[in-house]
C-alpha atoms as a PDB file:
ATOM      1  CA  UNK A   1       3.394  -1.177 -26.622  1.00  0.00           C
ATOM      2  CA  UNK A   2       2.465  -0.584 -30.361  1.00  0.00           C
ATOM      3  CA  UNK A   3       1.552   2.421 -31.969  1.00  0.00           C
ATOM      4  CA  UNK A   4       0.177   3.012 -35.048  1.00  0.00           C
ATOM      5  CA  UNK A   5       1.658   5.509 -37.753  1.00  0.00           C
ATOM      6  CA  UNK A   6       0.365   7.338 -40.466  1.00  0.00           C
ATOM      7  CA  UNK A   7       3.076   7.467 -43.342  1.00  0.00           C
ATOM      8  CA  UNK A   8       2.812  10.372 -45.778  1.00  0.00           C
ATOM      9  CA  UNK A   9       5.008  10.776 -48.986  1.00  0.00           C
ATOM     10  CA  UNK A  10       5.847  14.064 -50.215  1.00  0.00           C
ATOM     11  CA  UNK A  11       6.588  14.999 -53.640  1.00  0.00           C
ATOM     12  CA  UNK A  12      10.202  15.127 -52.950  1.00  0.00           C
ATOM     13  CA  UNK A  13      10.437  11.784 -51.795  1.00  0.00           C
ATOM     14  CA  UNK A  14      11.029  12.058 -48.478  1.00  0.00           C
ATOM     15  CA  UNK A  15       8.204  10.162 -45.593  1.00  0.00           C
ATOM     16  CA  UNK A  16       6.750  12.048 -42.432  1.00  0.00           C
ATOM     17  CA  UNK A  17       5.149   9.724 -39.979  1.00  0.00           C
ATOM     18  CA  UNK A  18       2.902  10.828 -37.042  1.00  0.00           C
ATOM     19  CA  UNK A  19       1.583   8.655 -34.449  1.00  0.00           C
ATOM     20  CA  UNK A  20      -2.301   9.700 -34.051  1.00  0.00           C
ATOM     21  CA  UNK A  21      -2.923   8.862 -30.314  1.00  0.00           C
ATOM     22  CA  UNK A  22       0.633  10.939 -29.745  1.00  0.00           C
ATOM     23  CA  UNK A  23      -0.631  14.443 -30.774  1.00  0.00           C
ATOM     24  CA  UNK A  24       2.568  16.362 -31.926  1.00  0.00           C
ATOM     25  CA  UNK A  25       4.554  13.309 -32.181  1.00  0.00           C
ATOM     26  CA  UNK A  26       6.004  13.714 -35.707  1.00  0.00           C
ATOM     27  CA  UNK A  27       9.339  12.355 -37.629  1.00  0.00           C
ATOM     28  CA  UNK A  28      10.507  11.862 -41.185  1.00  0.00           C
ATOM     29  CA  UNK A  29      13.224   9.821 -42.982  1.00  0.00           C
ATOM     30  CA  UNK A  30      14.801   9.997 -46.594  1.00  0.00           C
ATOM     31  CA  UNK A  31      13.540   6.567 -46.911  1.00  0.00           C
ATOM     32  CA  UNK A  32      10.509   4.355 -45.243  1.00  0.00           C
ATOM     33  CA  UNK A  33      13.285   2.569 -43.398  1.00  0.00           C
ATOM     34  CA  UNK A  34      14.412   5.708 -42.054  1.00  0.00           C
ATOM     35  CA  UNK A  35      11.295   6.739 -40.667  1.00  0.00           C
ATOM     36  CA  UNK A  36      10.240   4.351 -39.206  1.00  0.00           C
ATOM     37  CA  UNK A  37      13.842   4.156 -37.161  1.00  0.00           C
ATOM     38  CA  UNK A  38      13.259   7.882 -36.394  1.00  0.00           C
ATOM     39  CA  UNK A  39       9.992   7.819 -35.191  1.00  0.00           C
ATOM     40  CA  UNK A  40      10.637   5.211 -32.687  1.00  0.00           C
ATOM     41  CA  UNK A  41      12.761   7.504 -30.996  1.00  0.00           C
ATOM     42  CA  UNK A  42      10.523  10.513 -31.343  1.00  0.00           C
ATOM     43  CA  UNK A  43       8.180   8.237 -29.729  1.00  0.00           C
ATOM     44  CA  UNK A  44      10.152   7.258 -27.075  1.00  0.00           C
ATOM     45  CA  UNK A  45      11.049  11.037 -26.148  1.00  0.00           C
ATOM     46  CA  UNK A  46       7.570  11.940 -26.786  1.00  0.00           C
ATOM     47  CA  UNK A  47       6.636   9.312 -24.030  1.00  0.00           C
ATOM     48  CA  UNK A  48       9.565  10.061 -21.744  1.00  0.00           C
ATOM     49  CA  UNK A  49       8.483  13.936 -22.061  1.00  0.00           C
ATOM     50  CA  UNK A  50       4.505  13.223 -20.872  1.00  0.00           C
ATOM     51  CA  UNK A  51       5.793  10.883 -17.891  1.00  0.00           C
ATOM     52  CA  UNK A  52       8.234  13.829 -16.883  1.00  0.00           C
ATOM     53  CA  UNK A  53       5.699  16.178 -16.984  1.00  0.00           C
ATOM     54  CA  UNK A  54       2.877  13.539 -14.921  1.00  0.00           C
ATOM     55  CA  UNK A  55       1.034  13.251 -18.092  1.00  0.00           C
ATOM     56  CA  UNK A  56      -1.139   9.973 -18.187  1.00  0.00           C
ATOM     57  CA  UNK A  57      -0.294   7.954 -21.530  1.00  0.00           C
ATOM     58  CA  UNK A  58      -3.602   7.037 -23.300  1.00  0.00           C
ATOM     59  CA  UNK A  59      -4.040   3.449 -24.859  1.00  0.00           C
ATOM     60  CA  UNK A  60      -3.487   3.350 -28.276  1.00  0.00           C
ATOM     61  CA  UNK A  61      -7.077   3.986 -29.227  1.00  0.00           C
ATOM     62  CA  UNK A  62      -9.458   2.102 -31.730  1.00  0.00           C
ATOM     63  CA  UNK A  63      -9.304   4.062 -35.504  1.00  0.00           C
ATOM     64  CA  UNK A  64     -10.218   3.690 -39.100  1.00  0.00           C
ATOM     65  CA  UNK A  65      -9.144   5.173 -42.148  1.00  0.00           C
ATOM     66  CA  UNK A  66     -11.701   6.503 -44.343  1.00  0.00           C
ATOM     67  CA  UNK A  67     -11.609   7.574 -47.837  1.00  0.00           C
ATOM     68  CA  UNK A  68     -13.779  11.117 -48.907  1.00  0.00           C
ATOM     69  CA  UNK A  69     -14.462  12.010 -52.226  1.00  0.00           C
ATOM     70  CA  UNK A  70     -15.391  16.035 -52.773  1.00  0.00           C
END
């Protein structure tokens, strides 16, 4: 199954990922390499968690980033 993640870069360098059709699924890494490595697990315990707990796994759903100017 894919997933896709939303990479953010803080000022200090370092990346947090989240998974938007995994609410609460979250990771970072020192490095985009590293991030990606450690989300894959959090996704895989995130998964693991919801079928332990009889929680259906939605789809990856349809999305679109948008840009808004203020």
């Amino acid at each position: 199954m894919n997933w896709k993640m939303l990479f953010e870069k803080s000022p200090d360098g370092w990346f947090t990922v989240t998974v938007p059709s995994l609410p609460g699924c979250i990771s970072q890494g020192k490095t985009r390499a590293e991030a990606v490595q450690n989300i894959k697990e959090a996704i895989e315990l995130h998964l693991n968690s919801l079928a332990e707990d009889g929680i259906p796994i939605r789809e990856e759903r349809k999305t679109e980033m948008v840009s808004v100017r203020l």
